[in-house]
N, C-alpha and C. Protein backbone atom coordinates (compact mmCIF):
# COMPACT_ATOMS: atom_id res chain seq x y z
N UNK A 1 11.47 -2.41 -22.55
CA UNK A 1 11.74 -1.59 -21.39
C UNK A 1 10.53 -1.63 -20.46
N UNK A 2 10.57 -1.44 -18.93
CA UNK A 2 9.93 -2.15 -18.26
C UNK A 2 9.00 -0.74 -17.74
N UNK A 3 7.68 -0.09 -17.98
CA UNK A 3 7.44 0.75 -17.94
C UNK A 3 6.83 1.08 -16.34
N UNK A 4 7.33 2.38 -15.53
CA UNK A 4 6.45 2.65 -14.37
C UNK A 4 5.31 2.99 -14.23
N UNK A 5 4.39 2.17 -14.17
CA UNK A 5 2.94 2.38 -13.49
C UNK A 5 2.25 2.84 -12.37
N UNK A 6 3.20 2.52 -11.25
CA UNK A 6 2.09 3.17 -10.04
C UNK A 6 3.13 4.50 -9.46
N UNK A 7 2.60 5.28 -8.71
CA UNK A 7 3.39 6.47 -8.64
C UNK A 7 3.15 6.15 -7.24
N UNK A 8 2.71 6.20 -6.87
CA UNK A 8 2.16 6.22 -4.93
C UNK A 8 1.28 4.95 -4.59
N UNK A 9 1.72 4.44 -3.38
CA UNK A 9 0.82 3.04 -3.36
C UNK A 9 0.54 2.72 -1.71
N UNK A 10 -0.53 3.14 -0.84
CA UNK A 10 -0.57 3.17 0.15
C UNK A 10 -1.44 2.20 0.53
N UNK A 11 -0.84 1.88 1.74
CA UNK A 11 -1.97 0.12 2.23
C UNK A 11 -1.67 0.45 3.75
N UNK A 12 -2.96 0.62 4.00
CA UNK A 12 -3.43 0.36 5.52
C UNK A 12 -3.59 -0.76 6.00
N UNK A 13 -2.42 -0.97 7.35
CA UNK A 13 -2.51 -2.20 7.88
C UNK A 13 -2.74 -2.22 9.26
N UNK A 14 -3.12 -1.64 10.08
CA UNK A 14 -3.39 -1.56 11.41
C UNK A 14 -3.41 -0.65 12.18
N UNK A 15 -4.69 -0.63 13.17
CA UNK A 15 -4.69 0.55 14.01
C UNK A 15 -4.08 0.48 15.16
N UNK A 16 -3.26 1.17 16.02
CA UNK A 16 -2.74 0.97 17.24
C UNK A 16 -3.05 2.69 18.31
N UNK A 17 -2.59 2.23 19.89
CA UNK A 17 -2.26 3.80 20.43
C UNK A 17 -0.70 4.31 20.70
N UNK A 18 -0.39 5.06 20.26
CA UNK A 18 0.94 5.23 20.52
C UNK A 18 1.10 6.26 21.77
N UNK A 19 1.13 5.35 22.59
CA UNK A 19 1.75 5.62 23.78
C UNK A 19 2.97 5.98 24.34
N UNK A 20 4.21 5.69 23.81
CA UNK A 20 5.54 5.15 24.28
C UNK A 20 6.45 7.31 23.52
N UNK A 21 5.73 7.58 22.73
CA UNK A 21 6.38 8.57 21.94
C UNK A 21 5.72 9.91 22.80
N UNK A 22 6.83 10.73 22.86
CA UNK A 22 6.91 12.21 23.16
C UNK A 22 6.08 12.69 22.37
N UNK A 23 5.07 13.73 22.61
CA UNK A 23 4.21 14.78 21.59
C UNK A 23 5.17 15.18 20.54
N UNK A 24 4.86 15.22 19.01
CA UNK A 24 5.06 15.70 18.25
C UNK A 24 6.69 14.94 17.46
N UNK A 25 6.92 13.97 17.89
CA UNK A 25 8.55 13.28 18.30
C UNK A 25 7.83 12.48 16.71
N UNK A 26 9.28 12.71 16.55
CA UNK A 26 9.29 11.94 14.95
C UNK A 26 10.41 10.84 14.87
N UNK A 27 10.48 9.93 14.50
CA UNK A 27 11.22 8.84 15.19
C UNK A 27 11.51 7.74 13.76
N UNK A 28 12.58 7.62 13.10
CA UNK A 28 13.19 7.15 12.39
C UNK A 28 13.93 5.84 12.84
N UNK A 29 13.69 5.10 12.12
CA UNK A 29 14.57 3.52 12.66
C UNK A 29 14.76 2.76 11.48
N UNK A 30 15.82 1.75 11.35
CA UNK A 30 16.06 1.28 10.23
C UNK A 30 17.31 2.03 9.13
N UNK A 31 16.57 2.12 7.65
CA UNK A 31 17.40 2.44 6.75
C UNK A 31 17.20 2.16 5.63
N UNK A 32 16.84 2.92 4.55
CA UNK A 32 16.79 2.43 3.03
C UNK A 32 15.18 2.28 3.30
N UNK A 33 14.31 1.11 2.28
CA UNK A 33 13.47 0.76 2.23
C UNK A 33 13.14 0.40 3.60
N UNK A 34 13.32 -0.14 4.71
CA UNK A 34 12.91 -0.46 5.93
C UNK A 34 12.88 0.47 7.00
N UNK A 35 12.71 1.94 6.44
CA UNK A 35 12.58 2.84 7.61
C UNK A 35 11.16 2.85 8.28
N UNK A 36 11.09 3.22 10.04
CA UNK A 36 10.12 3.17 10.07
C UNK A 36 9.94 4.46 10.48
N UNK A 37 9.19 5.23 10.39
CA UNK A 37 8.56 6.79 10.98
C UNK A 37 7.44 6.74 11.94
N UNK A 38 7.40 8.00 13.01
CA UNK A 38 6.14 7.85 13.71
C UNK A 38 6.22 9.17 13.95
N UNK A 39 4.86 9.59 13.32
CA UNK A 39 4.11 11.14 13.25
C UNK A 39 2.90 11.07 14.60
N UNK A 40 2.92 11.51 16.01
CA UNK A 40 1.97 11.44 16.74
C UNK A 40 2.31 12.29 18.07
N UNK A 41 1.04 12.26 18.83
CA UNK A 41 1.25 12.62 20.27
C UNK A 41 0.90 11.72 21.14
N UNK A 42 1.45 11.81 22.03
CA UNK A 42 1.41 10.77 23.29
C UNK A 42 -0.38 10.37 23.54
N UNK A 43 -0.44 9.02 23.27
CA UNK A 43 -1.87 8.84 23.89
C UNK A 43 -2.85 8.63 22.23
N UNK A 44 -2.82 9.65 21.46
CA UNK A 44 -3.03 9.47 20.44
C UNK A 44 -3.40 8.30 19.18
N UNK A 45 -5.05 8.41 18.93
CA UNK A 45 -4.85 6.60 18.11
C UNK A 45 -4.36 7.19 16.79
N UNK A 46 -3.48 5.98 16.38
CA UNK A 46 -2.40 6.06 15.24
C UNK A 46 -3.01 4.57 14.21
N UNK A 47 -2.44 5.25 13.03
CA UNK A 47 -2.66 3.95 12.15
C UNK A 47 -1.37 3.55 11.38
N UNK A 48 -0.66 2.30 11.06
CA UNK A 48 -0.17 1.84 10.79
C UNK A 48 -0.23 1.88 9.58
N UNK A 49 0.71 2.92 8.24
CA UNK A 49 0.55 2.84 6.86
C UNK A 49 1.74 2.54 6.28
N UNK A 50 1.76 1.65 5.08
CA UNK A 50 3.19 1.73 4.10
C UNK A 50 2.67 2.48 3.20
N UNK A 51 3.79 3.45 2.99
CA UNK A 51 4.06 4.51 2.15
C UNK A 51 4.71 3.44 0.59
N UNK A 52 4.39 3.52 -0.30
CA UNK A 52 5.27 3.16 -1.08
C UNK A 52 5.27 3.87 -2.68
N UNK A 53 6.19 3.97 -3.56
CA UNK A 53 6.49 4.23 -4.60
C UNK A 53 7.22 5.67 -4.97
N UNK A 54 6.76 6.53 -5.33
CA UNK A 54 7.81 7.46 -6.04
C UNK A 54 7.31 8.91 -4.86
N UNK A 55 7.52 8.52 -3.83
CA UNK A 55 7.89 9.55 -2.57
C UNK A 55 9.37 10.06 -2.40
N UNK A 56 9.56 10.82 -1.42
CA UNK A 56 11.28 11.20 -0.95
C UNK A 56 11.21 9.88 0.15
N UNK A 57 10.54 9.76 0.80
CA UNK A 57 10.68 8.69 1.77
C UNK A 57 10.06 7.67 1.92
N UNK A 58 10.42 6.64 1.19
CA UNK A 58 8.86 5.60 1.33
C UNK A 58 9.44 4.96 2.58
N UNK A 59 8.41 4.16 3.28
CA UNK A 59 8.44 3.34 4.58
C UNK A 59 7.42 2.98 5.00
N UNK A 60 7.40 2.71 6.11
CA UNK A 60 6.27 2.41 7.09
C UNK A 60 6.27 3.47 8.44
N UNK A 61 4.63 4.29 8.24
CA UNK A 61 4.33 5.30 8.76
C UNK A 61 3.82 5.09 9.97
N UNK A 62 3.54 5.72 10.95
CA UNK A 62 2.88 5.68 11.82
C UNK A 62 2.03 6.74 12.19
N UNK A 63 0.48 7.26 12.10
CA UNK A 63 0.21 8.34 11.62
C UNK A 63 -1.12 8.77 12.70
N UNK A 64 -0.85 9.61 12.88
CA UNK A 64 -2.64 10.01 13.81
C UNK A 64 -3.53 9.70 12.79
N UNK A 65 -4.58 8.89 13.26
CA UNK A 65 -6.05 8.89 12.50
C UNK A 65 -6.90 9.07 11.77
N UNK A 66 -6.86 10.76 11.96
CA UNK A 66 -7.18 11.85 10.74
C UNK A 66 -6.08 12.33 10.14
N UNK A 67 -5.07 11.66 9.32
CA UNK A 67 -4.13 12.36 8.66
C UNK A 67 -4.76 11.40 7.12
N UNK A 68 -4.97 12.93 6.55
CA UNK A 68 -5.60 12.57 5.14
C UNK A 68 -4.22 12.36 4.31
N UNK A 69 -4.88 12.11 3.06
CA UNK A 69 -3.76 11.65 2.19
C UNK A 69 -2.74 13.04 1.75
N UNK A 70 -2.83 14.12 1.32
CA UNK A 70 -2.01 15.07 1.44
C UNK A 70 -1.11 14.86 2.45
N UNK A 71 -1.60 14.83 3.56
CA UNK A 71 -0.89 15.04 4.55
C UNK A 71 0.29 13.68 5.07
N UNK A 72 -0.12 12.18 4.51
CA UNK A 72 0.62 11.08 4.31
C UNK A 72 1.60 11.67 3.11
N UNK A 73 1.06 12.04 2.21
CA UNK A 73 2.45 12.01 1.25
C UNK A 73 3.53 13.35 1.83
N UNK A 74 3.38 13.85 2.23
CA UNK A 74 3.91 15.12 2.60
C UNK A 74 5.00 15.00 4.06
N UNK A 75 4.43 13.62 4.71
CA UNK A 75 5.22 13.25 5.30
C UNK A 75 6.13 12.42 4.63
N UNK A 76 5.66 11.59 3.84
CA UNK A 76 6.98 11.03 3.09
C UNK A 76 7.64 11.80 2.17
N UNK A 77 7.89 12.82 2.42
CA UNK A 77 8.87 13.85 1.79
C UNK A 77 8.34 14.68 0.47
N UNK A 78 7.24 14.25 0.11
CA UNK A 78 6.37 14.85 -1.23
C UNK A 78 6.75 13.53 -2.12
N UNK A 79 6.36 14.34 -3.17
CA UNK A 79 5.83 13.82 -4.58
C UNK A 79 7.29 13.77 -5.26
N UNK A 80 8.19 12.53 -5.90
CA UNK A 80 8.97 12.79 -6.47
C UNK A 80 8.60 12.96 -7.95
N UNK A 81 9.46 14.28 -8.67
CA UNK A 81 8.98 14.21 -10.25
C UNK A 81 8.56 13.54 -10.99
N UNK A 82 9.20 11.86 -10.58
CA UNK A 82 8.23 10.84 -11.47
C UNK A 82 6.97 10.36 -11.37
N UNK A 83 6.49 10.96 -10.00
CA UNK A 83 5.16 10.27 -10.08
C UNK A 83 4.09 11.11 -10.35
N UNK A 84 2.94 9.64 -10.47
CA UNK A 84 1.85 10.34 -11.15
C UNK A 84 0.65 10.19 -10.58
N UNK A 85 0.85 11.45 -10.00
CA UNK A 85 -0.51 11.91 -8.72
C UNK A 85 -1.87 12.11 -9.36
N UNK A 86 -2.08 11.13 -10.78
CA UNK A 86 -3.27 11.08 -11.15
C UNK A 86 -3.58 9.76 -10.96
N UNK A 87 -2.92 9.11 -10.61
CA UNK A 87 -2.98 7.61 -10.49
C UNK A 87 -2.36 7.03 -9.03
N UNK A 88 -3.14 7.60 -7.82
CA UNK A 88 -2.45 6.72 -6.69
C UNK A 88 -3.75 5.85 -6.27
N UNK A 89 -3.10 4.82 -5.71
CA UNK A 89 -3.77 4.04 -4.89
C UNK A 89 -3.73 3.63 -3.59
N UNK A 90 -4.46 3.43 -2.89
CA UNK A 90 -4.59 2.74 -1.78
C UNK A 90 -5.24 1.53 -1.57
N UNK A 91 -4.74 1.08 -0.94
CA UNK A 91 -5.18 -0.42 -0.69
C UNK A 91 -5.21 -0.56 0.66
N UNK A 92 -6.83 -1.58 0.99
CA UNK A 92 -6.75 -1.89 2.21
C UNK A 92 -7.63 -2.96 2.28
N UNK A 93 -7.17 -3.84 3.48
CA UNK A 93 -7.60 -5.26 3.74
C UNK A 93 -8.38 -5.15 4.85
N UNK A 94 -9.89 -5.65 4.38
CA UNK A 94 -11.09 -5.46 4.74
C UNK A 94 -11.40 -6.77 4.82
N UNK A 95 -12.31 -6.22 6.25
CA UNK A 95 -12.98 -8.03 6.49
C UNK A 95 -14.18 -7.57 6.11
N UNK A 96 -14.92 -8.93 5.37
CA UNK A 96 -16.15 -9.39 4.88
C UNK A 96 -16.42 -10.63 5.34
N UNK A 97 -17.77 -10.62 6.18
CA UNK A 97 -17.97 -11.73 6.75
C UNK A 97 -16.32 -12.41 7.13
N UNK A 98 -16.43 -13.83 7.05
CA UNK A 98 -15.41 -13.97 7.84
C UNK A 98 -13.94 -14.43 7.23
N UNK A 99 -14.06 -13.02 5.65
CA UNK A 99 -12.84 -13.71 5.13
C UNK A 99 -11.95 -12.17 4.71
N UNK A 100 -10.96 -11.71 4.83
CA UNK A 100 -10.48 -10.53 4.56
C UNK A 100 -10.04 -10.49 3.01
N UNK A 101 -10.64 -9.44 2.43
CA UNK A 101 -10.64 -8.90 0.86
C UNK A 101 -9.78 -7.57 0.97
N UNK A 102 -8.96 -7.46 -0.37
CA UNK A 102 -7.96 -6.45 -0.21
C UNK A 102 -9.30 -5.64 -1.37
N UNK A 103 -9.51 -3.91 -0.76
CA UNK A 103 -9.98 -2.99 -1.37
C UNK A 103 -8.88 -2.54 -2.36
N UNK A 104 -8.88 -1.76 -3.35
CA UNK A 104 -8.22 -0.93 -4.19
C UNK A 104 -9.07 0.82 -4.55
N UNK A 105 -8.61 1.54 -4.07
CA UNK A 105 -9.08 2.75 -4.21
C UNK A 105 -8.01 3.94 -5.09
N UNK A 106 -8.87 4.09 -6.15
CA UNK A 106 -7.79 4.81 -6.99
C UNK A 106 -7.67 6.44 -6.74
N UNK A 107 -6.81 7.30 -6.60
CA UNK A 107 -7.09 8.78 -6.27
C UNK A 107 -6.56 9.39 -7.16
N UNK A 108 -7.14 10.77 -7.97
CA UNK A 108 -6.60 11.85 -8.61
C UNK A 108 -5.56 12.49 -7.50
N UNK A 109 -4.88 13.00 -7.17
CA UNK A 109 -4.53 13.71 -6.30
C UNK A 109 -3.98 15.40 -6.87
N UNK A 110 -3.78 15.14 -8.07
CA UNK A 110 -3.70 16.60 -9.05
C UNK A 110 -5.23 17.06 -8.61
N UNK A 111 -6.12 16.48 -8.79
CA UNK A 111 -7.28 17.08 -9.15
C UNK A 111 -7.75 17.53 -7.34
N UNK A 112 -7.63 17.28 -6.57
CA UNK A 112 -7.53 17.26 -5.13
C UNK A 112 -7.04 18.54 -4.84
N UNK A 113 -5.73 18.86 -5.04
CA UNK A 113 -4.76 19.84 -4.67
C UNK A 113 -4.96 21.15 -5.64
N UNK A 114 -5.89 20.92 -6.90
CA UNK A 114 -6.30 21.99 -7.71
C UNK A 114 -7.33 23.06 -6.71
N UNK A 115 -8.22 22.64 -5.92
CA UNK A 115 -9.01 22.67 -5.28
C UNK A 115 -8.60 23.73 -4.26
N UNK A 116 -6.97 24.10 -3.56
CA UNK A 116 -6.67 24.29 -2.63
C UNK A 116 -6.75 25.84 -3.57
């Protein structure tokens, strides 16, 4: 039996300004795995995240800047029961000199939210 390992799996892929969206306008497109979301205000720099694994909504986010990780999963609908918010990761593709390396950053996120 094929066991689940990652519970949450987030990878930063690009910064943009989102211009084109109404303040506070939340904007759904697609369907299933290919939804896309956009959390922002007009003018606002946004970053380009996939949400993935045991969320209510995984997709591809579109997110103001300073939106910490609480606040990414919470847009994808929370934490579904199966996952395991002692084990998320993020991933992100970093340039070094002149060749891009994918980071891996592992997060407690139980231990985070104990805190509150």
């Amino acid at each position: 039996m094929l066991k689940k390992v990652i519970s949450l799996l987030l990878i930063f892929t690009s910064i943009s300004f989102a211009q084109l969206f109404e303040s506070g306008t939340r904007i759904v497109t697609g369907g299933g795995s290919s939804a896309y979301y956009f959390v922002g205000k007009t003018g606002e720099l946004t970053i380009t995240v996939n949400l993935w694994g045991f969320v209510r909504n995984p997709g591809r986010y579109e997110v103001p800047s300073s939106t910490d990780l609480v606040q990414l999963i919470s847009y994808g609908g929370g934490p579904l029961k199966e996952a395991k918010l002692k084990d998320v990761k993020i991933i992100r593709n970093v340039r070094e000199d002149s060749t891009i390396v994918e980071k891996v950053i592992k997060i407690n996120v139980e231990k985070i939210h104990r805190r509150w």
